[in-house]
PDB file of N, CA and C in Angstrom:
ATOM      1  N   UNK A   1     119.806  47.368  66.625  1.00  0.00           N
ATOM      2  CA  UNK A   1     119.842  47.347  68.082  1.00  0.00           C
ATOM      3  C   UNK A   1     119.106  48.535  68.699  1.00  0.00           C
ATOM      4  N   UNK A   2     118.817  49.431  67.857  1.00  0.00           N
ATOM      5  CA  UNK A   2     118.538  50.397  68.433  1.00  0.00           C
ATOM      6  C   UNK A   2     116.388  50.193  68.823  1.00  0.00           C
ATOM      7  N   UNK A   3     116.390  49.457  68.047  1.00  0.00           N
ATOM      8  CA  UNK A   3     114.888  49.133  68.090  1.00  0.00           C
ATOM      9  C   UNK A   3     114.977  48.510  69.571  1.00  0.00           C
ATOM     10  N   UNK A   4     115.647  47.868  69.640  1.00  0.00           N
ATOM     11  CA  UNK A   4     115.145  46.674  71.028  1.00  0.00           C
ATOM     12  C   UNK A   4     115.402  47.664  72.182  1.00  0.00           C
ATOM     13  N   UNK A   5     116.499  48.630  71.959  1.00  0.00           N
ATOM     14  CA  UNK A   5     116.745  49.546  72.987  1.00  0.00           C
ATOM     15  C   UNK A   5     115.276  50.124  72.831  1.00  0.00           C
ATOM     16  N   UNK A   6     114.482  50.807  72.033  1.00  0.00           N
ATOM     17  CA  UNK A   6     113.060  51.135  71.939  1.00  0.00           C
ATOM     18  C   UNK A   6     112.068  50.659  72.690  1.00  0.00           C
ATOM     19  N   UNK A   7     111.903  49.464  72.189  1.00  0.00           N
ATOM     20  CA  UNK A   7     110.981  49.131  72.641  1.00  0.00           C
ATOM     21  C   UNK A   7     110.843  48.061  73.720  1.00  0.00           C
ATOM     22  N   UNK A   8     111.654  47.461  74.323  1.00  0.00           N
ATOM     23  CA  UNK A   8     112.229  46.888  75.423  1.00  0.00           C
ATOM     24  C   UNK A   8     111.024  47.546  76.840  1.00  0.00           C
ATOM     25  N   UNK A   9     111.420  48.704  76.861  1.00  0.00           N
ATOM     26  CA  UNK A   9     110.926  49.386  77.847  1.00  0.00           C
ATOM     27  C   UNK A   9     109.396  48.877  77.903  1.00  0.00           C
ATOM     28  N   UNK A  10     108.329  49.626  77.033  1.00  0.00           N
ATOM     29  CA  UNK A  10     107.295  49.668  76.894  1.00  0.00           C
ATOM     30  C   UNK A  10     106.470  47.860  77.219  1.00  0.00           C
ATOM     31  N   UNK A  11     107.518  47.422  76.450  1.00  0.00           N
ATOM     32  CA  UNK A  11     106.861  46.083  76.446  1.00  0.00           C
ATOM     33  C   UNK A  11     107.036  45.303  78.263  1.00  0.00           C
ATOM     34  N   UNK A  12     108.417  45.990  78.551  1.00  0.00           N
ATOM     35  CA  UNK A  12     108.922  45.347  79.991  1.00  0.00           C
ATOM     36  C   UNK A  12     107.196  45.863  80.858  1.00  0.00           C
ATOM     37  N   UNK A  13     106.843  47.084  80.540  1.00  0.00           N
ATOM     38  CA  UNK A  13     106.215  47.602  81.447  1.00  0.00           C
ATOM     39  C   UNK A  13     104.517  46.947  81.347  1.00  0.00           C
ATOM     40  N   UNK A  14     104.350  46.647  79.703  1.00  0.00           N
ATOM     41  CA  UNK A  14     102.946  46.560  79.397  1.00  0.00           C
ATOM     42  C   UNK A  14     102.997  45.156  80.016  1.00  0.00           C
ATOM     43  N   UNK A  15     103.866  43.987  80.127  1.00  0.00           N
ATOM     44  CA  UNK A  15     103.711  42.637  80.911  1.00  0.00           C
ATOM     45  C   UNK A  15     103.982  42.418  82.471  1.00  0.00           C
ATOM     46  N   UNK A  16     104.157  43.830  82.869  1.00  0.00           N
ATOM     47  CA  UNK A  16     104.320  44.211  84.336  1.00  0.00           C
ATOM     48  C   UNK A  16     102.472  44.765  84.368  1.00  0.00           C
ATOM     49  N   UNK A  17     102.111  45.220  83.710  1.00  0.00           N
ATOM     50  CA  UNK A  17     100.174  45.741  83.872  1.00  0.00           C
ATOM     51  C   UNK A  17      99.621  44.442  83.849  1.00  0.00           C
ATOM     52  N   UNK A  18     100.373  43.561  82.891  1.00  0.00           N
ATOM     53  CA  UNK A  18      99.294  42.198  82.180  1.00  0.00           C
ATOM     54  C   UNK A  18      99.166  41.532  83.415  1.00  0.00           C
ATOM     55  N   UNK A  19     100.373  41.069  84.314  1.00  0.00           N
ATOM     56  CA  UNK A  19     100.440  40.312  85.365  1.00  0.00           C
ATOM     57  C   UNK A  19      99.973  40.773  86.384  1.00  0.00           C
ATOM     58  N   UNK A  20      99.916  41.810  86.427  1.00  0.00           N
ATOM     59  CA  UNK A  20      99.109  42.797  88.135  1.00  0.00           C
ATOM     60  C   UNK A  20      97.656  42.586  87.379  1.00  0.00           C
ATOM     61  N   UNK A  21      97.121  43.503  86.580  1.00  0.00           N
ATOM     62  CA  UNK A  21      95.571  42.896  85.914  1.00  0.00           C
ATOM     63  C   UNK A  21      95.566  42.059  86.389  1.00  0.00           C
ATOM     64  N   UNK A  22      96.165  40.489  86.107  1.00  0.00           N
ATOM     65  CA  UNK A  22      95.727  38.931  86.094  1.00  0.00           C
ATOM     66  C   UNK A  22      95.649  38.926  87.572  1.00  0.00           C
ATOM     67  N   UNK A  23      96.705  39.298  88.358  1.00  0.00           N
ATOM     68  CA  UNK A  23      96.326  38.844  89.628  1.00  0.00           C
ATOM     69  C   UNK A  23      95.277  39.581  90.317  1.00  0.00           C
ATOM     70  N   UNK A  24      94.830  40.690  90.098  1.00  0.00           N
ATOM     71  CA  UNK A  24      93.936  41.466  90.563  1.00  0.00           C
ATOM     72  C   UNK A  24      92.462  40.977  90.170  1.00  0.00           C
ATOM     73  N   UNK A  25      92.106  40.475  89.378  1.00  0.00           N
ATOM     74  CA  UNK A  25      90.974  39.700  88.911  1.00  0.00           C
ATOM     75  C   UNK A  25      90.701  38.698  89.417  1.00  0.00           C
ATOM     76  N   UNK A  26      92.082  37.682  89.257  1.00  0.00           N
ATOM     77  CA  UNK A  26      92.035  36.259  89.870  1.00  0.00           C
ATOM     78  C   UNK A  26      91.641  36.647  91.828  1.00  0.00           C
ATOM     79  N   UNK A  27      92.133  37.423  92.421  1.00  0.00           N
ATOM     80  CA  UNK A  27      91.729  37.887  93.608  1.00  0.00           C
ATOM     81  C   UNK A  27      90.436  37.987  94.113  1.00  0.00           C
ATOM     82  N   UNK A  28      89.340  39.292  92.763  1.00  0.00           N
ATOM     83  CA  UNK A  28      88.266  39.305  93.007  1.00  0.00           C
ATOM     84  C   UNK A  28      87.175  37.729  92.708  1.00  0.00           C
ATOM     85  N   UNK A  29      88.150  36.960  91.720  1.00  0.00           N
ATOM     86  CA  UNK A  29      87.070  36.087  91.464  1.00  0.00           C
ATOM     87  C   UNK A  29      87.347  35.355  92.713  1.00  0.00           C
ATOM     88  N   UNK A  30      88.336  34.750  93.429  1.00  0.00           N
ATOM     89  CA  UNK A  30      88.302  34.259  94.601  1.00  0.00           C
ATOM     90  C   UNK A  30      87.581  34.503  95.461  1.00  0.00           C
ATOM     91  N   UNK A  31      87.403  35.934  95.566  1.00  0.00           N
ATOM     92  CA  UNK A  31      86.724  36.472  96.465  1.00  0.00           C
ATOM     93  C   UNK A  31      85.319  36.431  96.361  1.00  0.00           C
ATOM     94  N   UNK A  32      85.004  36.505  95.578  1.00  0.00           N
ATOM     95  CA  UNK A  32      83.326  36.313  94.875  1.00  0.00           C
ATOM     96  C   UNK A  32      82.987  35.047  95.200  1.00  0.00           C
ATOM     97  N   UNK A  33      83.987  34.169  95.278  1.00  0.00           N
ATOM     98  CA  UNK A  33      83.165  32.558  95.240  1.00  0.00           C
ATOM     99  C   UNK A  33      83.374  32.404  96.763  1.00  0.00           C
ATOM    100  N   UNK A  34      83.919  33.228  97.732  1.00  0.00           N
ATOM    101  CA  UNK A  34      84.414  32.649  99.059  1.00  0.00           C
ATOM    102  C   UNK A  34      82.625  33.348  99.394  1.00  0.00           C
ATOM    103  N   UNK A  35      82.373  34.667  99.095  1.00  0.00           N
ATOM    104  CA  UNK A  35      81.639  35.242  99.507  1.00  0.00           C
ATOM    105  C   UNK A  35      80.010  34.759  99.123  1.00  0.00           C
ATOM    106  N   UNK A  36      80.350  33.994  97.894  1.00  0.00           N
ATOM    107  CA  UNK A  36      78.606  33.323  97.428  1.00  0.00           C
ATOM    108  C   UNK A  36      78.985  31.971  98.876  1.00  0.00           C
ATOM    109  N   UNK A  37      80.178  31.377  98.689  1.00  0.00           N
ATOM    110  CA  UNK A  37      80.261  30.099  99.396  1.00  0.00           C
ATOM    111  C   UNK A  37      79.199  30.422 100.907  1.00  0.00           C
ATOM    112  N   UNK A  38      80.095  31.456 101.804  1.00  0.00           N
ATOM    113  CA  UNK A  38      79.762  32.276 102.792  1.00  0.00           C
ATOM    114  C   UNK A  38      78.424  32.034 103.065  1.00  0.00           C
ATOM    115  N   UNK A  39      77.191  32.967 102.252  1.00  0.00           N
ATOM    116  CA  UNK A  39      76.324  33.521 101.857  1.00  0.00           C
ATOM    117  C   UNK A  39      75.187  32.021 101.767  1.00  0.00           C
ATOM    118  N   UNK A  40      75.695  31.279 100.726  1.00  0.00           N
ATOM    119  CA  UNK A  40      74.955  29.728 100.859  1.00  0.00           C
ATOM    120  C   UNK A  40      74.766  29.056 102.442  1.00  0.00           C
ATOM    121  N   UNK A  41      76.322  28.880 102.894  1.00  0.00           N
ATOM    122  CA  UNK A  41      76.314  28.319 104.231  1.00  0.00           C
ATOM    123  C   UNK A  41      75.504  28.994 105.193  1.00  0.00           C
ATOM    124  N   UNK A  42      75.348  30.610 105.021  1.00  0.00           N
ATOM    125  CA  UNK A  42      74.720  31.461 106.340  1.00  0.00           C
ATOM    126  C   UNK A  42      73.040  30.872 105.902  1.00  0.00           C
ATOM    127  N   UNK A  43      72.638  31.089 104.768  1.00  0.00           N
ATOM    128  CA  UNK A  43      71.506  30.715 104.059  1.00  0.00           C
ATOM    129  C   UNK A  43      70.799  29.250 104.543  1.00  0.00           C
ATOM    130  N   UNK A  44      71.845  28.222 104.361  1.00  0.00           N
ATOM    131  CA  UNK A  44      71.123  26.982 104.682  1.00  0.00           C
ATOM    132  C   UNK A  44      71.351  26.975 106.452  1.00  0.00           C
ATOM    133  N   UNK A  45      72.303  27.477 106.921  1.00  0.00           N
ATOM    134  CA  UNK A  45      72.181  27.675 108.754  1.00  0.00           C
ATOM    135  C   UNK A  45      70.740  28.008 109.012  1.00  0.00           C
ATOM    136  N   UNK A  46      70.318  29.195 108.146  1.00  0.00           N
ATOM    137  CA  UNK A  46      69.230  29.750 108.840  1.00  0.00           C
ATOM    138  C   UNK A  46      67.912  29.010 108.533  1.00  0.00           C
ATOM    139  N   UNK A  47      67.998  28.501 107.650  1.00  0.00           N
ATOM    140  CA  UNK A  47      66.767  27.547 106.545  1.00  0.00           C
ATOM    141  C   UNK A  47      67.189  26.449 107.575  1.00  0.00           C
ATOM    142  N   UNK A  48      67.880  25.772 108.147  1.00  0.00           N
ATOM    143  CA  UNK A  48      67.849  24.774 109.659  1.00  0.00           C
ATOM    144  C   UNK A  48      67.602  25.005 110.883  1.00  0.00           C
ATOM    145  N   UNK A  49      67.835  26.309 110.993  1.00  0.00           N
ATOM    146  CA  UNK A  49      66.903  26.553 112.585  1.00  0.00           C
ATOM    147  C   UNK A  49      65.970  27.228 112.403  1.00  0.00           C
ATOM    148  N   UNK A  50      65.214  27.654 111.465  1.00  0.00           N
ATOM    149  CA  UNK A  50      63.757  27.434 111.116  1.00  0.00           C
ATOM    150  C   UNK A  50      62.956  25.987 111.261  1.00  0.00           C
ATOM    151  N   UNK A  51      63.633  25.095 110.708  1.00  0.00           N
ATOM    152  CA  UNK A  51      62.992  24.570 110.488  1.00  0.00           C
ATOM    153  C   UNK A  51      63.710  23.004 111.968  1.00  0.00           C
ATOM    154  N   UNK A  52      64.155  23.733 113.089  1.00  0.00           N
ATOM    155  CA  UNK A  52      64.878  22.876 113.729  1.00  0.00           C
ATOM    156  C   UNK A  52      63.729  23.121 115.152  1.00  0.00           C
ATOM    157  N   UNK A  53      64.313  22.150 116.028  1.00  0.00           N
ATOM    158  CA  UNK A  53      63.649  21.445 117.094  1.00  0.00           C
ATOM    159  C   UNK A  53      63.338  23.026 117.925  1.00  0.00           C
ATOM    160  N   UNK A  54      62.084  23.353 118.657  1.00  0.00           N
ATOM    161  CA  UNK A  54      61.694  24.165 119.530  1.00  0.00           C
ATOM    162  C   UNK A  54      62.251  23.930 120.576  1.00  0.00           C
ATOM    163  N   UNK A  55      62.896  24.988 121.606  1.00  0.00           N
ATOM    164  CA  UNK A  55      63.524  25.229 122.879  1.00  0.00           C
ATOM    165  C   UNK A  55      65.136  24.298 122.897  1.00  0.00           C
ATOM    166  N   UNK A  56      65.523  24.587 121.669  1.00  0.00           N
ATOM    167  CA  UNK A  56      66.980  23.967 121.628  1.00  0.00           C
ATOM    168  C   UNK A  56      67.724  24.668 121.507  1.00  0.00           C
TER     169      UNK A  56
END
């Protein structure tokens, strides 16, 4: 028993890092695809009023 009293802790804490890591990643990758998404849409806006009707 004295082991689990040991190592209990360490492990409680190292799957408390694993799960903050995971969500902290999963965040940026969200964020990365909102921001290419973004970036496409501003892209083809502007590639259409280039190429859109004069005095509109």
């Amino acid at each position: 028993m004295d082991y689990i009293a040991v190592l209990l802790p360490p492990i409680v804490v190292g799957l408390l890092f694993w799960f903050a890591m995971k969500a902290i990643f999963n965040a940026d990758k969200s964020e990365r695809q909102a921001e290419a998404r973004a970036h496409a849409e501003a892209e083809a806006r502007a590639n259409g009023q280039d190429s859109g009707p004069a005095g509109a």
